[in-house]
N, C-alpha and C. Protein backbone atom coordinates (compact mmCIF):
# COMPACT_ATOMS: atom_id res chain seq x y z
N UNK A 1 45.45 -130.54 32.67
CA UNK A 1 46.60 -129.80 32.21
C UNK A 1 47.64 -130.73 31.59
N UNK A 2 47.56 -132.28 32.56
CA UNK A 2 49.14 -133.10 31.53
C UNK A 2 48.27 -133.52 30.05
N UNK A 3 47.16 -133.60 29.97
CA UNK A 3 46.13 -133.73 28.75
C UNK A 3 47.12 -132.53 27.54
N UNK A 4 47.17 -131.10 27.95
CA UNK A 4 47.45 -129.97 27.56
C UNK A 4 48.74 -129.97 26.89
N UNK A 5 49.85 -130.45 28.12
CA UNK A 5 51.02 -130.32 27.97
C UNK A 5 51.09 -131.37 26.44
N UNK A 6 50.83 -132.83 27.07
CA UNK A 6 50.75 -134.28 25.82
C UNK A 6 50.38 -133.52 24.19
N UNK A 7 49.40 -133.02 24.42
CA UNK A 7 49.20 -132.32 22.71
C UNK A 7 49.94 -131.20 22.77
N UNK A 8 50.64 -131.02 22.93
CA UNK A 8 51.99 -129.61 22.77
C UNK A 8 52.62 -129.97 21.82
N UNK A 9 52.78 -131.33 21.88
CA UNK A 9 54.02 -132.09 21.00
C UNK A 9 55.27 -131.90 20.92
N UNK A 10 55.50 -131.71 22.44
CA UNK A 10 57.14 -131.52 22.67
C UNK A 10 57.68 -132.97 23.15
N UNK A 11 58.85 -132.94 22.96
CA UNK A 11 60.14 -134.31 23.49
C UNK A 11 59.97 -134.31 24.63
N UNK A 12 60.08 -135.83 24.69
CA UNK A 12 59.95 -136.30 26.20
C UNK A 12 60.30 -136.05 27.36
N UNK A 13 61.74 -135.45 26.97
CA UNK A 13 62.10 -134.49 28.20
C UNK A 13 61.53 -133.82 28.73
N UNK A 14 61.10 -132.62 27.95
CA UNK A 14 60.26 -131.32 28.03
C UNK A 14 59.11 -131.75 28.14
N UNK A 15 58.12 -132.27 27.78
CA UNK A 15 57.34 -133.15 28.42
C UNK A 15 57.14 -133.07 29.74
N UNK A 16 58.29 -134.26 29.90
CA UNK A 16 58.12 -134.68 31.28
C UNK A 16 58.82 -133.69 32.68
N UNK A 17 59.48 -132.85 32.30
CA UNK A 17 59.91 -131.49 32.84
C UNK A 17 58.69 -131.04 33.12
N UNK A 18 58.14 -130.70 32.20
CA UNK A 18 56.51 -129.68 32.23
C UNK A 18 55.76 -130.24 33.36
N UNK A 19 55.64 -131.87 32.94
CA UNK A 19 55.03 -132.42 33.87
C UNK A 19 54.85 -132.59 35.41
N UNK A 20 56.63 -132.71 35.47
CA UNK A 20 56.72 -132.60 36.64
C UNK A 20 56.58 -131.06 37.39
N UNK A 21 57.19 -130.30 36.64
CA UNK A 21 56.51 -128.61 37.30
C UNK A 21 55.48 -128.71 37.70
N UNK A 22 54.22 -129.04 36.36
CA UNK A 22 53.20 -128.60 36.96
C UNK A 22 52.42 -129.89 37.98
N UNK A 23 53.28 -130.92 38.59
CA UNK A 23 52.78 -131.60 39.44
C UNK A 23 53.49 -131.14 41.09
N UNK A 24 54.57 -130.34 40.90
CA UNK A 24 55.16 -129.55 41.90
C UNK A 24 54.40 -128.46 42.06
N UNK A 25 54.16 -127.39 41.34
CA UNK A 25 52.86 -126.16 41.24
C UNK A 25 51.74 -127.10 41.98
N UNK A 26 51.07 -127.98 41.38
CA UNK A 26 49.81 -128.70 41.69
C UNK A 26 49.79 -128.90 43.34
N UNK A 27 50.54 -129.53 43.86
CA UNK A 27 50.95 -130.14 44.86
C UNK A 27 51.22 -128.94 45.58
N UNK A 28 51.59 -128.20 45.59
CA UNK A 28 51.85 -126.84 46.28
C UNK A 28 50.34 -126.12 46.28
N UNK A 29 49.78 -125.70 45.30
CA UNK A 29 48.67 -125.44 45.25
C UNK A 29 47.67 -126.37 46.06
N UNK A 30 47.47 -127.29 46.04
CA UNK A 30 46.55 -127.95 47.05
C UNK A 30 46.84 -128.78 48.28
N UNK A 31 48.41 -128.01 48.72
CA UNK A 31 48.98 -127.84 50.14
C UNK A 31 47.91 -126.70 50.47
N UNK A 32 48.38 -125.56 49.75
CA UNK A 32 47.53 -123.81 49.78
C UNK A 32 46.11 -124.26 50.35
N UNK A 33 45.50 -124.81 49.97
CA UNK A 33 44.20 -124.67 49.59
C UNK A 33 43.64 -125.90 50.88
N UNK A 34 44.65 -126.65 51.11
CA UNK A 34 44.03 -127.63 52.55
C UNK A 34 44.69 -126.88 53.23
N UNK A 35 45.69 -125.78 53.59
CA UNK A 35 46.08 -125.10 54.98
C UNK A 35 44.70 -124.11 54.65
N UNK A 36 44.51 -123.47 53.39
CA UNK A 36 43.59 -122.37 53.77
C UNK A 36 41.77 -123.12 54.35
N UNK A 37 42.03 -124.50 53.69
CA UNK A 37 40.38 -125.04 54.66
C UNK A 37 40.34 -125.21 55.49
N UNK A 38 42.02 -125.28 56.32
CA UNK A 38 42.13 -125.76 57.69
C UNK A 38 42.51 -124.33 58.17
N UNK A 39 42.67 -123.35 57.69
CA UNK A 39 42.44 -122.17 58.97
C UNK A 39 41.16 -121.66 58.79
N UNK A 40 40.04 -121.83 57.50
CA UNK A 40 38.60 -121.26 57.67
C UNK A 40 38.07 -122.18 58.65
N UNK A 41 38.73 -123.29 58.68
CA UNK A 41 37.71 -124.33 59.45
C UNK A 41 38.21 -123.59 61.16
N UNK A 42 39.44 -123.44 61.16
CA UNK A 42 39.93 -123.40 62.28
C UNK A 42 38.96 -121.51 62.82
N UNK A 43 38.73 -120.64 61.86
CA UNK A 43 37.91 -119.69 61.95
C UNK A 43 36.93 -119.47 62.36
N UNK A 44 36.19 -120.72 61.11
CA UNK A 44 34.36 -120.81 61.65
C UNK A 44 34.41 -121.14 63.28
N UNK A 45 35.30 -122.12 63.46
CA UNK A 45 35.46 -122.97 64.79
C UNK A 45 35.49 -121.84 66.23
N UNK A 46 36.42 -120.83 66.30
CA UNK A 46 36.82 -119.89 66.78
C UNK A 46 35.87 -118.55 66.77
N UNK A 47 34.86 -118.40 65.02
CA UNK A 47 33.98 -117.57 65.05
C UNK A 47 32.41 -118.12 66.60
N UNK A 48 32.21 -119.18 65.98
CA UNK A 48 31.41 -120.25 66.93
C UNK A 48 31.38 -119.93 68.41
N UNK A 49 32.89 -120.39 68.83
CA UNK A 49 33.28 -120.33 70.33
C UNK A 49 32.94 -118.81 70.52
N UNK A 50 33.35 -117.62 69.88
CA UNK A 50 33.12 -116.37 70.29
C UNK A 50 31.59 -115.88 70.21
N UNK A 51 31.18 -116.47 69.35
CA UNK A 51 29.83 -116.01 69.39
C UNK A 51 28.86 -116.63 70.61
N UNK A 52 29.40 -118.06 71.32
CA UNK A 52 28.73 -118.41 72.33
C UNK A 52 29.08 -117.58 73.55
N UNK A 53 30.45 -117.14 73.47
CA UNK A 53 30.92 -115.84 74.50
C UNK A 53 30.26 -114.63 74.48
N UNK A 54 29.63 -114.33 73.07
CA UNK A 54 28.57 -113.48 72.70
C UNK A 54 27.35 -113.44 73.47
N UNK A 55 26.87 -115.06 73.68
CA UNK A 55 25.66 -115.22 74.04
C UNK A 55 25.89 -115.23 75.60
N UNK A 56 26.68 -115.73 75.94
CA UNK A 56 27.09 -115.64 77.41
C UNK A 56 27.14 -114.33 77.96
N UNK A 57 27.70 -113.34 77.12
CA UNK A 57 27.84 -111.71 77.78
C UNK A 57 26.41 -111.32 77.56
N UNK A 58 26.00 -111.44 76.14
CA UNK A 58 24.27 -111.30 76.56
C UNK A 58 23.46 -111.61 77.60
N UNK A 59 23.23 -112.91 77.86
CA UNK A 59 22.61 -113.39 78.92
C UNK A 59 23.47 -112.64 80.47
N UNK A 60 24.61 -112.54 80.62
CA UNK A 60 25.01 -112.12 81.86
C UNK A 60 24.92 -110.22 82.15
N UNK A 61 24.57 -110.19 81.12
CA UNK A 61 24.56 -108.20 80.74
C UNK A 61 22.94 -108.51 81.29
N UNK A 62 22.63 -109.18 80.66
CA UNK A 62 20.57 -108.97 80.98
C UNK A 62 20.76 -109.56 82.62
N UNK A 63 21.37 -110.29 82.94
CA UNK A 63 21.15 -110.53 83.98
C UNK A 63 22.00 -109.10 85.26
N UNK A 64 23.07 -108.62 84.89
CA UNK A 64 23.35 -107.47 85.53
C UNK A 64 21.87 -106.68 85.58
N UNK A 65 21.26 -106.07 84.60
CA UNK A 65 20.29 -105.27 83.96
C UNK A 65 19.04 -105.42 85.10
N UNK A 66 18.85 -107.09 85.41
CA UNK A 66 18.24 -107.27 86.10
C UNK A 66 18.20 -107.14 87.19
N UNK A 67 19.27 -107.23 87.65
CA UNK A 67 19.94 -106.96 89.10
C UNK A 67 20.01 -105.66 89.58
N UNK A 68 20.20 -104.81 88.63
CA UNK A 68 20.28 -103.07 88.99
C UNK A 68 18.88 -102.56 89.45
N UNK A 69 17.92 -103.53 87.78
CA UNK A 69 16.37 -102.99 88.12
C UNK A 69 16.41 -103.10 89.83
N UNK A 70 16.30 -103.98 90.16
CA UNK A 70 16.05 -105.27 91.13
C UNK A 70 16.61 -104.08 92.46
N UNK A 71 17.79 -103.71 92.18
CA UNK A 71 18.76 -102.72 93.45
C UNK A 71 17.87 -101.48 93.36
N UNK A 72 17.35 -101.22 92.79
CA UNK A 72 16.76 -99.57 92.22
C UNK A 72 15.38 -99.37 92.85
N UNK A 73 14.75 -100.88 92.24
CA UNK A 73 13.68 -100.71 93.26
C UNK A 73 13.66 -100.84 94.59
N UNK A 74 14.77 -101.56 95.53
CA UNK A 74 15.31 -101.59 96.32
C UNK A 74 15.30 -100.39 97.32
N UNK A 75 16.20 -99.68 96.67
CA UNK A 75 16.49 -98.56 97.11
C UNK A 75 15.23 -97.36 97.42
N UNK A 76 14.39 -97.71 96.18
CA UNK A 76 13.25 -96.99 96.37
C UNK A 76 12.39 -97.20 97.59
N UNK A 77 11.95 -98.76 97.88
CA UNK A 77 11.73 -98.97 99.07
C UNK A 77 11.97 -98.96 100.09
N UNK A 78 13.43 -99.33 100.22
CA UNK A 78 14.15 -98.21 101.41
C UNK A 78 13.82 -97.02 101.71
N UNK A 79 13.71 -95.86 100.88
CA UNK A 79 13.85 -94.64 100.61
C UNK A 79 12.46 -94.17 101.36
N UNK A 80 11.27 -94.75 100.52
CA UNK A 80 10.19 -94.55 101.22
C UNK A 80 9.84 -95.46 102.68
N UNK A 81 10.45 -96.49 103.42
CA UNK A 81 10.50 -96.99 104.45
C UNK A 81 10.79 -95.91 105.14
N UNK A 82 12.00 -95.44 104.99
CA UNK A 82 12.77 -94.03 105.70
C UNK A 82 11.81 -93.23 106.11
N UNK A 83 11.36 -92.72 104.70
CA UNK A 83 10.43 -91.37 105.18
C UNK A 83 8.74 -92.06 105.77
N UNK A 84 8.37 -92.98 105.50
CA UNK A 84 7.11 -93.42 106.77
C UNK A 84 7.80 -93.41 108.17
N UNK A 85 9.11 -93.87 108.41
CA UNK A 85 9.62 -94.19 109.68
C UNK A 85 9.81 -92.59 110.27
N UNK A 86 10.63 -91.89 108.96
CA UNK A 86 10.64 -90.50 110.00
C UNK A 86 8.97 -89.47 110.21
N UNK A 87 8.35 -90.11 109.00
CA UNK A 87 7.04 -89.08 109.42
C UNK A 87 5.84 -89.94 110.99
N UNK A 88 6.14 -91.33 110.69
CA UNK A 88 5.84 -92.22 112.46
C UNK A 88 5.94 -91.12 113.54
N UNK A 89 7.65 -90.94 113.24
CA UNK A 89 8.62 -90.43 114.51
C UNK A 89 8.28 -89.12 114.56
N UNK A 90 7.50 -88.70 113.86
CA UNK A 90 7.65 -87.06 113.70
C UNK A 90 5.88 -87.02 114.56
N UNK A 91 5.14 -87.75 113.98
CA UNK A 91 3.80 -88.26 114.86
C UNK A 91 4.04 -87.64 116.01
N UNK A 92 4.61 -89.13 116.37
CA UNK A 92 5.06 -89.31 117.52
C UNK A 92 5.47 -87.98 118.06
N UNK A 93 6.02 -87.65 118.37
CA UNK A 93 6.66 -86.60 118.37
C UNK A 93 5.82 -85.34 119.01
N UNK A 94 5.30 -85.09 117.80
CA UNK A 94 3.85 -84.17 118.07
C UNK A 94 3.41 -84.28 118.98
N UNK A 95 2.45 -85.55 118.97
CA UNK A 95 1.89 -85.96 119.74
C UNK A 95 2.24 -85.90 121.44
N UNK A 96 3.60 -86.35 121.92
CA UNK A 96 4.27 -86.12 122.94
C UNK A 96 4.28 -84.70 123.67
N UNK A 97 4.28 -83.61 122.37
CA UNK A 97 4.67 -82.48 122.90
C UNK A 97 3.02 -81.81 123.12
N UNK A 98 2.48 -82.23 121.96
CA UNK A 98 0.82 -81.56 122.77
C UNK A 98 0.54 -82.46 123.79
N UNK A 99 1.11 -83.58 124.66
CA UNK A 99 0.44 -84.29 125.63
C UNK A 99 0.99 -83.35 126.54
N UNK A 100 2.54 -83.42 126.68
CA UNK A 100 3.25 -82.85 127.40
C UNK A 100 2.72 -81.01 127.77
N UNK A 101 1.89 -80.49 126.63
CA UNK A 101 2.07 -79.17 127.14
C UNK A 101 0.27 -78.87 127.25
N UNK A 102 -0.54 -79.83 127.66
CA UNK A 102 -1.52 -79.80 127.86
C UNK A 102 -2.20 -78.96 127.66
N UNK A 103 -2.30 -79.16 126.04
CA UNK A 103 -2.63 -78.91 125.05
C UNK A 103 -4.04 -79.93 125.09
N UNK A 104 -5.38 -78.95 124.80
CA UNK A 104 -6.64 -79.60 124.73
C UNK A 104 -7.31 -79.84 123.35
N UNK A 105 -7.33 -81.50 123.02
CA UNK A 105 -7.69 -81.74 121.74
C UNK A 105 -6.69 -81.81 120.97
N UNK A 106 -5.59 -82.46 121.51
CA UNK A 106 -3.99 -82.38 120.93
C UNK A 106 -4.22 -83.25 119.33
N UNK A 107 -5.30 -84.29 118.99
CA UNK A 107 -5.54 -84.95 118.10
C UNK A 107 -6.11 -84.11 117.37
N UNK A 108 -6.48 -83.08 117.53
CA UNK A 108 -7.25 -82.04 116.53
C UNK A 108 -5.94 -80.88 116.10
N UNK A 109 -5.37 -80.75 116.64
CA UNK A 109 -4.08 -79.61 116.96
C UNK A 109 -3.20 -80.28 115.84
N UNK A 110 -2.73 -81.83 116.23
CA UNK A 110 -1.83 -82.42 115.34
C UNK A 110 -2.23 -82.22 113.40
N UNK A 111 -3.05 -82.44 113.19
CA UNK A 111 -3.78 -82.23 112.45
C UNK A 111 -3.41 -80.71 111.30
N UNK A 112 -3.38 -79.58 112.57
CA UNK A 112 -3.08 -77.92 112.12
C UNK A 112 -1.88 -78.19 111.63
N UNK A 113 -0.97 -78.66 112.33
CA UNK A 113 0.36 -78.61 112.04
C UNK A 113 1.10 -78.43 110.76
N UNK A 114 1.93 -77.58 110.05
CA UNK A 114 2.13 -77.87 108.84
C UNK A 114 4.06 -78.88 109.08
N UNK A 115 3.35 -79.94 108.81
CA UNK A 115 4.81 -80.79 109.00
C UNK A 115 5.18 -80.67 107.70
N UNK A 116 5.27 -79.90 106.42
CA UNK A 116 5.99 -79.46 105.60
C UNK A 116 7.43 -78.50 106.09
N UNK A 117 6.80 -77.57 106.99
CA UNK A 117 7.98 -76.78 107.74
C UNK A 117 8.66 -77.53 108.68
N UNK A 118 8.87 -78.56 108.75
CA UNK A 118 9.66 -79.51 109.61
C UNK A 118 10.42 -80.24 108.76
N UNK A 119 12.11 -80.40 109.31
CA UNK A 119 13.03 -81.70 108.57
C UNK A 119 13.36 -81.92 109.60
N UNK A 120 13.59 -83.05 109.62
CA UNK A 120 14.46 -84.41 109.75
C UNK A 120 16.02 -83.96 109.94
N UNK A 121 17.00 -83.85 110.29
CA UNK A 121 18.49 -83.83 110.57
C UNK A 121 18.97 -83.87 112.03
N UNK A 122 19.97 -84.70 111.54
CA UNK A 122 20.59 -85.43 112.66
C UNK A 122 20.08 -85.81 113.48
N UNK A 123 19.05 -86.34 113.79
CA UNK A 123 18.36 -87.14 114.56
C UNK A 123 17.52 -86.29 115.21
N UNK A 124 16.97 -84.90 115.03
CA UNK A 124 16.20 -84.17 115.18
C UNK A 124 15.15 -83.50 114.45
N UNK A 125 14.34 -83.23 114.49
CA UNK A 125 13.36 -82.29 114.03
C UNK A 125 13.58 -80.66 113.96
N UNK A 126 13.93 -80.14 113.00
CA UNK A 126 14.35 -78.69 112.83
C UNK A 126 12.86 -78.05 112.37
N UNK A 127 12.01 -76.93 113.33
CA UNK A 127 11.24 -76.18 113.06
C UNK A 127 10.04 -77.00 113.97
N UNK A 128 9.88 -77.73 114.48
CA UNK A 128 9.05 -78.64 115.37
C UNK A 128 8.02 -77.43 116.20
N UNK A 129 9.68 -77.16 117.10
CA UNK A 129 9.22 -75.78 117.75
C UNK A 129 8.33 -74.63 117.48
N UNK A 130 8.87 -74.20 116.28
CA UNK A 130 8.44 -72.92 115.71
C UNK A 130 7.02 -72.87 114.51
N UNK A 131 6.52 -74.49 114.75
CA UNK A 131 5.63 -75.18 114.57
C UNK A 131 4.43 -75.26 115.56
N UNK A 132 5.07 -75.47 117.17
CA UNK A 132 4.24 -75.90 117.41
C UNK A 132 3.66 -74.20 118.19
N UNK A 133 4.73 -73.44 118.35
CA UNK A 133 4.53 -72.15 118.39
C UNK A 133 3.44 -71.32 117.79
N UNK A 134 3.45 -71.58 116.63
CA UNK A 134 2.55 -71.37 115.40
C UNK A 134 1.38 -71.76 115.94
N UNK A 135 1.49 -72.67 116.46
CA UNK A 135 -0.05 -73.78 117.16
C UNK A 135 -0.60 -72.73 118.10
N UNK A 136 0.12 -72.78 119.06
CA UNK A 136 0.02 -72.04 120.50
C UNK A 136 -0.98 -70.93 120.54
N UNK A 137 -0.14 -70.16 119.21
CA UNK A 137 -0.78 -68.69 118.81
C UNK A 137 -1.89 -68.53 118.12
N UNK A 138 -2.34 -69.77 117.18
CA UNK A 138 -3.31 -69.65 116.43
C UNK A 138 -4.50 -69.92 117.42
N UNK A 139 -4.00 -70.82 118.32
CA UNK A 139 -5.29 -71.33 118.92
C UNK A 139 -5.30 -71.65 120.46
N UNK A 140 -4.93 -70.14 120.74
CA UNK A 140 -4.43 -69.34 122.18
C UNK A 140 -5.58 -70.38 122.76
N UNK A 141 -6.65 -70.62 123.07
CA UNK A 141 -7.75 -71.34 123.61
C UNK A 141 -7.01 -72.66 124.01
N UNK A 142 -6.90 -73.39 123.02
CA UNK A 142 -6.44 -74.29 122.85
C UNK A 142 -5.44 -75.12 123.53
N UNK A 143 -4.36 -73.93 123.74
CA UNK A 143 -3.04 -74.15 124.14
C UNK A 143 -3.09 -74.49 125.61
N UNK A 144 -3.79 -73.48 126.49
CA UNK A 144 -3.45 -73.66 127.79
C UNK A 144 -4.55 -74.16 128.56
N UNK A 145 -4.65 -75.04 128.34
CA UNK A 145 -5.65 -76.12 128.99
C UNK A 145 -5.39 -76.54 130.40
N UNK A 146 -6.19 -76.13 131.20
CA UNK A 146 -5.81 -76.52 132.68
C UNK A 146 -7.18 -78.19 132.52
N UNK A 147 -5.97 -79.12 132.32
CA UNK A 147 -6.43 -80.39 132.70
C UNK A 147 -6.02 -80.64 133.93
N UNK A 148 -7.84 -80.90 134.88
CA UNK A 148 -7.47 -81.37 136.00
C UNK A 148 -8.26 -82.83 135.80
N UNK A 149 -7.64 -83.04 137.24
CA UNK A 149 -8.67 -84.88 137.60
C UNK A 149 -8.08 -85.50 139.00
N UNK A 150 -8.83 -86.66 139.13
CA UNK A 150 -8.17 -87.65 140.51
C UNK A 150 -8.65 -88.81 139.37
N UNK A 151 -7.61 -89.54 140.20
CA UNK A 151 -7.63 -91.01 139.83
C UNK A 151 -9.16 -91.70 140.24
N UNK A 152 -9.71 -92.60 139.80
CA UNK A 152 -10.75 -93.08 139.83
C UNK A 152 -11.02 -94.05 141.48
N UNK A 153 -11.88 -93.67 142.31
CA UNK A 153 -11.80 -94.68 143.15
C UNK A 153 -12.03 -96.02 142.96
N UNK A 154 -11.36 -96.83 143.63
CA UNK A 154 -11.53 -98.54 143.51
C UNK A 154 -13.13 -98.45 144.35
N UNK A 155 -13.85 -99.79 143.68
CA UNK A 155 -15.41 -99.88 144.46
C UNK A 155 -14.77 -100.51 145.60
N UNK A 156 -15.40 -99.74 146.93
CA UNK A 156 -15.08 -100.20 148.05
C UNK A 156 -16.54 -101.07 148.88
N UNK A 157 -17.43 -100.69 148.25
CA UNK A 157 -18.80 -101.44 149.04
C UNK A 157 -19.30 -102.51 148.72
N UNK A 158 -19.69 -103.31 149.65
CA UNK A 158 -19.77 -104.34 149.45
C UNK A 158 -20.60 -104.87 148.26
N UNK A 159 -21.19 -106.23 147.64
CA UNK A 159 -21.49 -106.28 146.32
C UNK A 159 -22.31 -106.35 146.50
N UNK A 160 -23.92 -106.03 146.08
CA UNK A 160 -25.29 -106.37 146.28
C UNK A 160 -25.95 -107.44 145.68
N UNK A 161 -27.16 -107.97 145.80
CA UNK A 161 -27.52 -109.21 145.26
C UNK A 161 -27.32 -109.06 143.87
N UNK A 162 -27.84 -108.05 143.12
CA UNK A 162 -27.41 -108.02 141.52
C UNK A 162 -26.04 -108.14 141.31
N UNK A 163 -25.04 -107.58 142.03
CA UNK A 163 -23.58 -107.78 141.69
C UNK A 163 -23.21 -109.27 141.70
N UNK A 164 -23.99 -109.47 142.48
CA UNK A 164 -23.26 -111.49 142.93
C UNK A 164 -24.11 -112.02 141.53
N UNK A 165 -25.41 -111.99 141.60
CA UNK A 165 -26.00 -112.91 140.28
C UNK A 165 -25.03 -112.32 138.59
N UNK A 166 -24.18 -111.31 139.17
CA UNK A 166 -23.96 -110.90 137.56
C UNK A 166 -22.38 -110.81 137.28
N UNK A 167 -21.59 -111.83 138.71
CA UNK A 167 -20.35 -112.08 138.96
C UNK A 167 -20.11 -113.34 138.30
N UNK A 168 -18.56 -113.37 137.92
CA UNK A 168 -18.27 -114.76 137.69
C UNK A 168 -17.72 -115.77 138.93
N UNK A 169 -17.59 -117.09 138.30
CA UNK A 169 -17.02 -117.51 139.84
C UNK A 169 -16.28 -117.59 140.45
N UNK A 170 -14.74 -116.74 139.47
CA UNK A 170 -13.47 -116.32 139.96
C UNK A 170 -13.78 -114.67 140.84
N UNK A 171 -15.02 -113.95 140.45
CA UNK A 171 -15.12 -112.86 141.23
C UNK A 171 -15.43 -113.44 142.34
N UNK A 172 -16.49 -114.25 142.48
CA UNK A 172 -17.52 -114.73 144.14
C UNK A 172 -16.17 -114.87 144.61
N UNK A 173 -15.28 -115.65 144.35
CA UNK A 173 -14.44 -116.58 145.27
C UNK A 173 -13.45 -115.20 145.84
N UNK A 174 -13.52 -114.34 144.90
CA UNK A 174 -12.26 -112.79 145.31
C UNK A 174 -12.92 -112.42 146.72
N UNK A 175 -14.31 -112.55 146.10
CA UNK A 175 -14.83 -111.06 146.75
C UNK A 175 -16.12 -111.88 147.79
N UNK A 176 -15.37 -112.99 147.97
CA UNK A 176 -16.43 -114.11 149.27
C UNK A 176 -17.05 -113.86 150.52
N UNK A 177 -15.67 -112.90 150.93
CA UNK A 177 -15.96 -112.58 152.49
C UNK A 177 -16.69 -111.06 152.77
N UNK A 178 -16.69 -110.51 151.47
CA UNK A 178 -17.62 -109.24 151.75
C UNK A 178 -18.92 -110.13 151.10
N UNK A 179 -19.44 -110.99 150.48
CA UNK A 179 -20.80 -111.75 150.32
C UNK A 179 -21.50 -111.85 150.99
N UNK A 180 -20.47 -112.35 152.06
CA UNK A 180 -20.78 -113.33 153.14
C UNK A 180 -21.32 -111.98 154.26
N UNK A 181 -20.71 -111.01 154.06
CA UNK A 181 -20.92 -109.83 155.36
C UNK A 181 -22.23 -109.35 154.87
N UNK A 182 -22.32 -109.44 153.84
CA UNK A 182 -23.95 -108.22 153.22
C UNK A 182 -24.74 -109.73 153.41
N UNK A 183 -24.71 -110.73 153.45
CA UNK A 183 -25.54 -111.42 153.61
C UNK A 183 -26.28 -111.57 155.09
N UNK A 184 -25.13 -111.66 156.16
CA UNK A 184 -25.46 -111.30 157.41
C UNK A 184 -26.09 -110.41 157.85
N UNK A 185 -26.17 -109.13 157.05
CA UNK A 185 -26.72 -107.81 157.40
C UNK A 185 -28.03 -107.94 157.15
């Protein structure tokens, strides 16, 4: 541009007026132009940092994501722990009440049962009863079982030669002094 001004062919003044303007313009202009590289720079710089905050919320979002999966299935296993534990207890249960009401073939009976008509609340079984009622009636036979018995007697006689050859030697030593009596005999 002072190339520009020089072939104008104006007086030195004007000239050098011109000159100096356009070295004041100039100078101003590429103030402009290093603040504006120094706030893109200061931009990219700032775009950068946010985009690694980008990658950081990514990675910590997938990792929530993971963690929920992670709680969900959780929960699911809980959920079904629950209901094996209450259908155990509900067994159980059964089972107790055909022992208790001597009930014959109570393992065959359990079986009839429709434990669909049974829940679970508050720490009870609602319809158990009217379940096992159901039982009673279907299979009137069934129900009133007169189980009798005696307890088994302990062997009280003495051991015979096959018992001793087919004893161990913590039995001989129990059971010495009745040996010793059938041997005398």
């Amino acid at each position: 541009m002072i190339d520009f001004i020089k072939k104008l062919g104006l007086d030195e003044t004007t000239e050098n007026a011109l000159i100096g303007a356009w070295n004041e313009k100039k100078a101003s202009f590429d103030k402009t132009i290093t603040d504006l590289e120094s706030v893109k720079s200061q931009i990219e710089s700032d775009y950068k940092e946010k985009l690694k905050g980008f990658k950081d919320y990514d990675t910590i979002k997938e990792k929530v994501n993971e963690l929920e999966q992670k709680i969900s299935q959780k929960d699911v296993e809980i959920e079904q722990s629950k209901n094996r534990n209450i259908n155990d207890r509900l067994d159980f249960e059964i089972e107790k009440r055909l022992l208790q009401g001597n009930y014959a073939h109570p393992e065959l009976l359990k079986s009839a049962i429709d434990k669909s008509s049974i829940k679970y609340e508050d720490g009870k079984f609602n319809g158990l009863d009217e379940a096992l009622n159901t039982i009673k009636e279907k299979y009137s036979d069934m129900a009133q079982a007169n189980l009798k018995g005696a307890m088994p007697q302990q062997k009280t006689k003495s051991p015979t030669q096959l018992d001793v050859n087919n004893m161990s030697a913590e039995d001989i030593a129990k059971n010495w002094t009745k040996i010793m009596e059938q041997r005398r005999k």
